[in-house]
PDB file of N, CA and C in Angstrom:
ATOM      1  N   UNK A   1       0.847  -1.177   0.000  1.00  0.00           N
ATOM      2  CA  UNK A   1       0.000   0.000   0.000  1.00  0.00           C
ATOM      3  C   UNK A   1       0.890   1.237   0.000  1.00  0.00           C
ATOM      4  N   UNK A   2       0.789   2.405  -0.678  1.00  0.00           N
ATOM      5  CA  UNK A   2       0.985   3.353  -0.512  1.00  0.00           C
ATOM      6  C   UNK A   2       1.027   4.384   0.390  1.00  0.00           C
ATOM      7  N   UNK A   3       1.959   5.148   0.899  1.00  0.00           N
ATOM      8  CA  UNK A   3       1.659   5.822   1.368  1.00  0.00           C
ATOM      9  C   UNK A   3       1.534   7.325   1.276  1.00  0.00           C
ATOM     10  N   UNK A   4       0.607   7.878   2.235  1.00  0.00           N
ATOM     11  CA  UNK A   4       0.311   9.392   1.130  1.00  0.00           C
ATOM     12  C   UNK A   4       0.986  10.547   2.084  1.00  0.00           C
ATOM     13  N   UNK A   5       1.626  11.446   1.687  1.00  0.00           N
ATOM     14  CA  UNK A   5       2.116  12.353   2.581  1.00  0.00           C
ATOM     15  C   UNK A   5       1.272  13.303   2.842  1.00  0.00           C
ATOM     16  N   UNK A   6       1.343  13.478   4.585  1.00  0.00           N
ATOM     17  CA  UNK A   6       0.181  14.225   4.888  1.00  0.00           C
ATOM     18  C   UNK A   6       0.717  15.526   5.829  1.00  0.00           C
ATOM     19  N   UNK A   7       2.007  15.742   5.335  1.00  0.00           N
ATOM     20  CA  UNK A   7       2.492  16.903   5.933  1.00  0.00           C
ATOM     21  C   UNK A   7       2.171  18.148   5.503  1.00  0.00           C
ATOM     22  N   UNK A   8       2.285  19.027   6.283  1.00  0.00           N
ATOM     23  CA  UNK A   8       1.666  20.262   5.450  1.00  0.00           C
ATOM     24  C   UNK A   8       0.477  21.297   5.188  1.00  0.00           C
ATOM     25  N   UNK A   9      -0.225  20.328   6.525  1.00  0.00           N
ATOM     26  CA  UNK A   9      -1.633  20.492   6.150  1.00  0.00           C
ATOM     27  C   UNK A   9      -1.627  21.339   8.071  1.00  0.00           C
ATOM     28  N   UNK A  10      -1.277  21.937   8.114  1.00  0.00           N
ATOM     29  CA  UNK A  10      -1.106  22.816   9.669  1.00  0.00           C
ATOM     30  C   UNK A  10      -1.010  21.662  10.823  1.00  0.00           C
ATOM     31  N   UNK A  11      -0.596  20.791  11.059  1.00  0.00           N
ATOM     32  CA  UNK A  11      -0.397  19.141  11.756  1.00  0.00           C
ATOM     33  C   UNK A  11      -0.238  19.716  12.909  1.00  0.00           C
ATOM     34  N   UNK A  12      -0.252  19.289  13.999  1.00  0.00           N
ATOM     35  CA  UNK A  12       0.277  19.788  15.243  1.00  0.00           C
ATOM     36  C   UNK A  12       1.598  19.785  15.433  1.00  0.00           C
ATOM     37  N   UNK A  13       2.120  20.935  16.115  1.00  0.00           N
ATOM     38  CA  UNK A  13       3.673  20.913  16.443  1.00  0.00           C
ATOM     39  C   UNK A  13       3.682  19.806  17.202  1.00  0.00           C
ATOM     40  N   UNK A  14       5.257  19.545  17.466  1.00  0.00           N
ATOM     41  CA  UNK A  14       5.307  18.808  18.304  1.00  0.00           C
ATOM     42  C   UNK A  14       5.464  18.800  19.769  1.00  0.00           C
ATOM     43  N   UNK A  15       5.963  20.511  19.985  1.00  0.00           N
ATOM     44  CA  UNK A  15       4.904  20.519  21.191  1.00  0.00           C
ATOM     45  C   UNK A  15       3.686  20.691  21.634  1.00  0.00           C
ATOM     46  N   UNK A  16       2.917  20.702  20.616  1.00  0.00           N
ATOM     47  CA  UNK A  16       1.757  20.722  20.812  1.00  0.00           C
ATOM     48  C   UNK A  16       1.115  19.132  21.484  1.00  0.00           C
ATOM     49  N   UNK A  17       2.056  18.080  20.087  1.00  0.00           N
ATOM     50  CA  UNK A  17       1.751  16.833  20.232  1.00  0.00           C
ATOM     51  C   UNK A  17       2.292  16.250  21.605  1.00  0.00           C
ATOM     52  N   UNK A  18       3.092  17.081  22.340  1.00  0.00           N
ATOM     53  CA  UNK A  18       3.718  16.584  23.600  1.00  0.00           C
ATOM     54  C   UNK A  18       2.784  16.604  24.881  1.00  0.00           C
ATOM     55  N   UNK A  19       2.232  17.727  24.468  1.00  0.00           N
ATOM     56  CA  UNK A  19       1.190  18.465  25.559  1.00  0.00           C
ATOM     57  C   UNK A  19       0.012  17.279  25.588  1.00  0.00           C
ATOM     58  N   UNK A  20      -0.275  16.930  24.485  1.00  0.00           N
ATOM     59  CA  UNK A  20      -1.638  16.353  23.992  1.00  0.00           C
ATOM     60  C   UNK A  20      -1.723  14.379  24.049  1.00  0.00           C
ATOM     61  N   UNK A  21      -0.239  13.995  24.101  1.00  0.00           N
ATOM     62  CA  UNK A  21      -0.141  12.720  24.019  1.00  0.00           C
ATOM     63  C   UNK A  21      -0.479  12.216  25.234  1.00  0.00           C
ATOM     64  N   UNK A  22      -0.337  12.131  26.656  1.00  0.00           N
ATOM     65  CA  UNK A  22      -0.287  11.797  27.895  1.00  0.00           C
ATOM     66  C   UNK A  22      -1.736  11.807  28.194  1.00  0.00           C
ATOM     67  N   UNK A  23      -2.574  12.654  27.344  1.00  0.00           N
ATOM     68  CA  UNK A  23      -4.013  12.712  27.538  1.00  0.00           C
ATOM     69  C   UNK A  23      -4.887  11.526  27.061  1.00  0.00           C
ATOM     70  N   UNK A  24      -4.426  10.997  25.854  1.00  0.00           N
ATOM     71  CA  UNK A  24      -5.205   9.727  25.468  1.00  0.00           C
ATOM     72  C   UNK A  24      -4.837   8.722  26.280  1.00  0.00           C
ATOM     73  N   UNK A  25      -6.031   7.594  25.962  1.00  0.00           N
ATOM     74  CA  UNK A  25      -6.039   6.787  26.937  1.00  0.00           C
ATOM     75  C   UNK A  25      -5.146   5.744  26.618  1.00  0.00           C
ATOM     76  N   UNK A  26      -4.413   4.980  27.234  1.00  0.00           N
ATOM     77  CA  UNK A  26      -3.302   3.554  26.551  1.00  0.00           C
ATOM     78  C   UNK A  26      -3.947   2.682  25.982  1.00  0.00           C
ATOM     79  N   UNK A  27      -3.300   2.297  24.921  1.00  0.00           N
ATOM     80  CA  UNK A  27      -3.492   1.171  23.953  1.00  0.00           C
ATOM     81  C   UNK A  27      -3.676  -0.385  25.172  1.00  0.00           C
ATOM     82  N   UNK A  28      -4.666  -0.878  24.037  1.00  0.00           N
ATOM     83  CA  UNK A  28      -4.937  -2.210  24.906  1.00  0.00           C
ATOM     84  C   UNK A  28      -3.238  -3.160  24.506  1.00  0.00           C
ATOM     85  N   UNK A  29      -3.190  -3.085  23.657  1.00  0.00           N
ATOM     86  CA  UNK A  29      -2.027  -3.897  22.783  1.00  0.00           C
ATOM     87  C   UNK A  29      -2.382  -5.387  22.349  1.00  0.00           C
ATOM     88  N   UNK A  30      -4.111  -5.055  22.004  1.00  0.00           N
ATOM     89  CA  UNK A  30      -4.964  -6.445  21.523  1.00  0.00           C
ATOM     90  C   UNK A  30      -5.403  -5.872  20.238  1.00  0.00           C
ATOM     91  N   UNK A  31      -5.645  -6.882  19.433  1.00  0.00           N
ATOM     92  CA  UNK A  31      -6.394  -6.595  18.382  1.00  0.00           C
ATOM     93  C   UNK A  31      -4.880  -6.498  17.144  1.00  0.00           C
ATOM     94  N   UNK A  32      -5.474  -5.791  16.219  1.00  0.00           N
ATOM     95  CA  UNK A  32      -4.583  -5.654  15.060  1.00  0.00           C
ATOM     96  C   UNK A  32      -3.796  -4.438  15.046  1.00  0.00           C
ATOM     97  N   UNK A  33      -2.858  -4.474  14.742  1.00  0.00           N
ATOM     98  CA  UNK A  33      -1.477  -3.441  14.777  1.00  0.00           C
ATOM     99  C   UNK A  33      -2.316  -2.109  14.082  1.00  0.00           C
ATOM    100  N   UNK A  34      -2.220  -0.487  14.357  1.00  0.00           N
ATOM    101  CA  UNK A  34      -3.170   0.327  13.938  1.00  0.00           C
ATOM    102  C   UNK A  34      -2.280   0.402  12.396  1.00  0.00           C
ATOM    103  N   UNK A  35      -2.994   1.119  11.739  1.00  0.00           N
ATOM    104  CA  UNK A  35      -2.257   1.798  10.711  1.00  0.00           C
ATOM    105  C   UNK A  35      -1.899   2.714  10.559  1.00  0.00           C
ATOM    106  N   UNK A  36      -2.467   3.742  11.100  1.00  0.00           N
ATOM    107  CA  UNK A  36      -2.175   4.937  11.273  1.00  0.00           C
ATOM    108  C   UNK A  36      -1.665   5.323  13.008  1.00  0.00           C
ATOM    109  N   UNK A  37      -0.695   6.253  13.050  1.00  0.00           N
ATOM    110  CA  UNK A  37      -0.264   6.262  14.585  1.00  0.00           C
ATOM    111  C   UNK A  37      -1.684   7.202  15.067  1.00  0.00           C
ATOM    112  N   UNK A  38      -1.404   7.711  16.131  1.00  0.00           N
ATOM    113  CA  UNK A  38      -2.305   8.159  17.021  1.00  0.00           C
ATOM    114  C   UNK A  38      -2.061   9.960  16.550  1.00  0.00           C
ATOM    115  N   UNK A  39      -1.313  10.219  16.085  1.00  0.00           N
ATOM    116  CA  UNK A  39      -0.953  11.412  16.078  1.00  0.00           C
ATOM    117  C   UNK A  39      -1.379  12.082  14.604  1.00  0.00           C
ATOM    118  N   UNK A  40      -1.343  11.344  13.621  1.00  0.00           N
ATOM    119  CA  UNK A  40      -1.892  11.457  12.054  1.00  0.00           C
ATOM    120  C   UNK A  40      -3.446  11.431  12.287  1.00  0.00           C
ATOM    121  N   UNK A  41      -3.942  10.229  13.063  1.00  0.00           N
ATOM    122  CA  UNK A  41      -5.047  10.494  13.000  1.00  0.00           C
ATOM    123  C   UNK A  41      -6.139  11.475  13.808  1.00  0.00           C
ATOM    124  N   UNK A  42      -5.285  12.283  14.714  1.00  0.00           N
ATOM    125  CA  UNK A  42      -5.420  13.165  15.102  1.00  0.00           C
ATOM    126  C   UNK A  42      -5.188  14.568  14.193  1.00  0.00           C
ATOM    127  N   UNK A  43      -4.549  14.643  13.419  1.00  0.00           N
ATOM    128  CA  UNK A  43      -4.486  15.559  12.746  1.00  0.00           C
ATOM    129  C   UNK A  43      -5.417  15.194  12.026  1.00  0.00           C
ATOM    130  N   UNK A  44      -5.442  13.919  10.811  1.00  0.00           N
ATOM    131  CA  UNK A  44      -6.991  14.326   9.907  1.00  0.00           C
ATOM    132  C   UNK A  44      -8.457  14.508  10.777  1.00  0.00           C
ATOM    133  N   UNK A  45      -8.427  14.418  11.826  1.00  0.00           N
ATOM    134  CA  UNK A  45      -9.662  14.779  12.721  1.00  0.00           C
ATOM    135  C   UNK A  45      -9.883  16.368  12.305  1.00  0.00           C
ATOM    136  N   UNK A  46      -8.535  16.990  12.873  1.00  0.00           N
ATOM    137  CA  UNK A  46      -8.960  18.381  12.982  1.00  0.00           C
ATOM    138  C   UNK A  46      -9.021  19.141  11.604  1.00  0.00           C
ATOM    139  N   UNK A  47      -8.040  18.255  10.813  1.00  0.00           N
ATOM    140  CA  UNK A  47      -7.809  18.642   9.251  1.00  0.00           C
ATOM    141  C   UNK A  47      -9.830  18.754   8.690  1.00  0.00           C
ATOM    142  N   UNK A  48     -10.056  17.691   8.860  1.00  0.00           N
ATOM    143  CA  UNK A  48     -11.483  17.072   8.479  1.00  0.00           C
ATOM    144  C   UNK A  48     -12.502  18.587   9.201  1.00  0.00           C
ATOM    145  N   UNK A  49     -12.558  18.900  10.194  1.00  0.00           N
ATOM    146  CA  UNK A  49     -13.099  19.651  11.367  1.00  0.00           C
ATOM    147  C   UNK A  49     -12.411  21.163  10.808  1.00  0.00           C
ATOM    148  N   UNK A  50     -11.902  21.188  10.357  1.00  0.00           N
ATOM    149  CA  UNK A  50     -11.063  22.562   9.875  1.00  0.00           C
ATOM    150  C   UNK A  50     -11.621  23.018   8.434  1.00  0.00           C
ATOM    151  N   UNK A  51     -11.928  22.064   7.650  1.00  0.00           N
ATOM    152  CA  UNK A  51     -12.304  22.667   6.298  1.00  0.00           C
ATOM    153  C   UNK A  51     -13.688  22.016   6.405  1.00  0.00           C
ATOM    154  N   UNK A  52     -14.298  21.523   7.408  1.00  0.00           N
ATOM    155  CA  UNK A  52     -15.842  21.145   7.086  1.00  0.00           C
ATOM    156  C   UNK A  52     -16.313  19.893   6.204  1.00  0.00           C
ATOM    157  N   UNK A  53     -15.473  19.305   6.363  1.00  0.00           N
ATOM    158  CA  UNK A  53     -15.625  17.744   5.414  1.00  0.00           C
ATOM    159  C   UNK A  53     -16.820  16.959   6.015  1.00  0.00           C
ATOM    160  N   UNK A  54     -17.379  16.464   5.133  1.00  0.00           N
ATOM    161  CA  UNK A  54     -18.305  15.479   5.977  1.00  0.00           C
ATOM    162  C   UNK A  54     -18.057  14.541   6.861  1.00  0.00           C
TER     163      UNK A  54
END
């Protein structure tokens, strides 16, 4: 699979991402390996939430 570069798009600093990581809750470490880290998909949240996407 490809991967698509998703830099660029106002992402969170990384201190931002420092501030913000300790807040989610811990991984079970069951189930299937994610694909996306925790931090990308945090950005297309707000990316998504930022330009009004469905």
């Amino acid at each position: 699979m490809a991967r698509v570069s998703i830099g660029g798009r106002n992402d969170l600093t990384d201190k931002q991402w420092r501030v913000l990581e300790p807040l989610l809750p811990a991984r079970s470490g069951r189930g299937k390996p994610p694909t996306w880290s925790r931090r990308q998909l945090l950005d297309g949240i707000r990316w998504r939430t930022r330009i009004g996407a469905p």
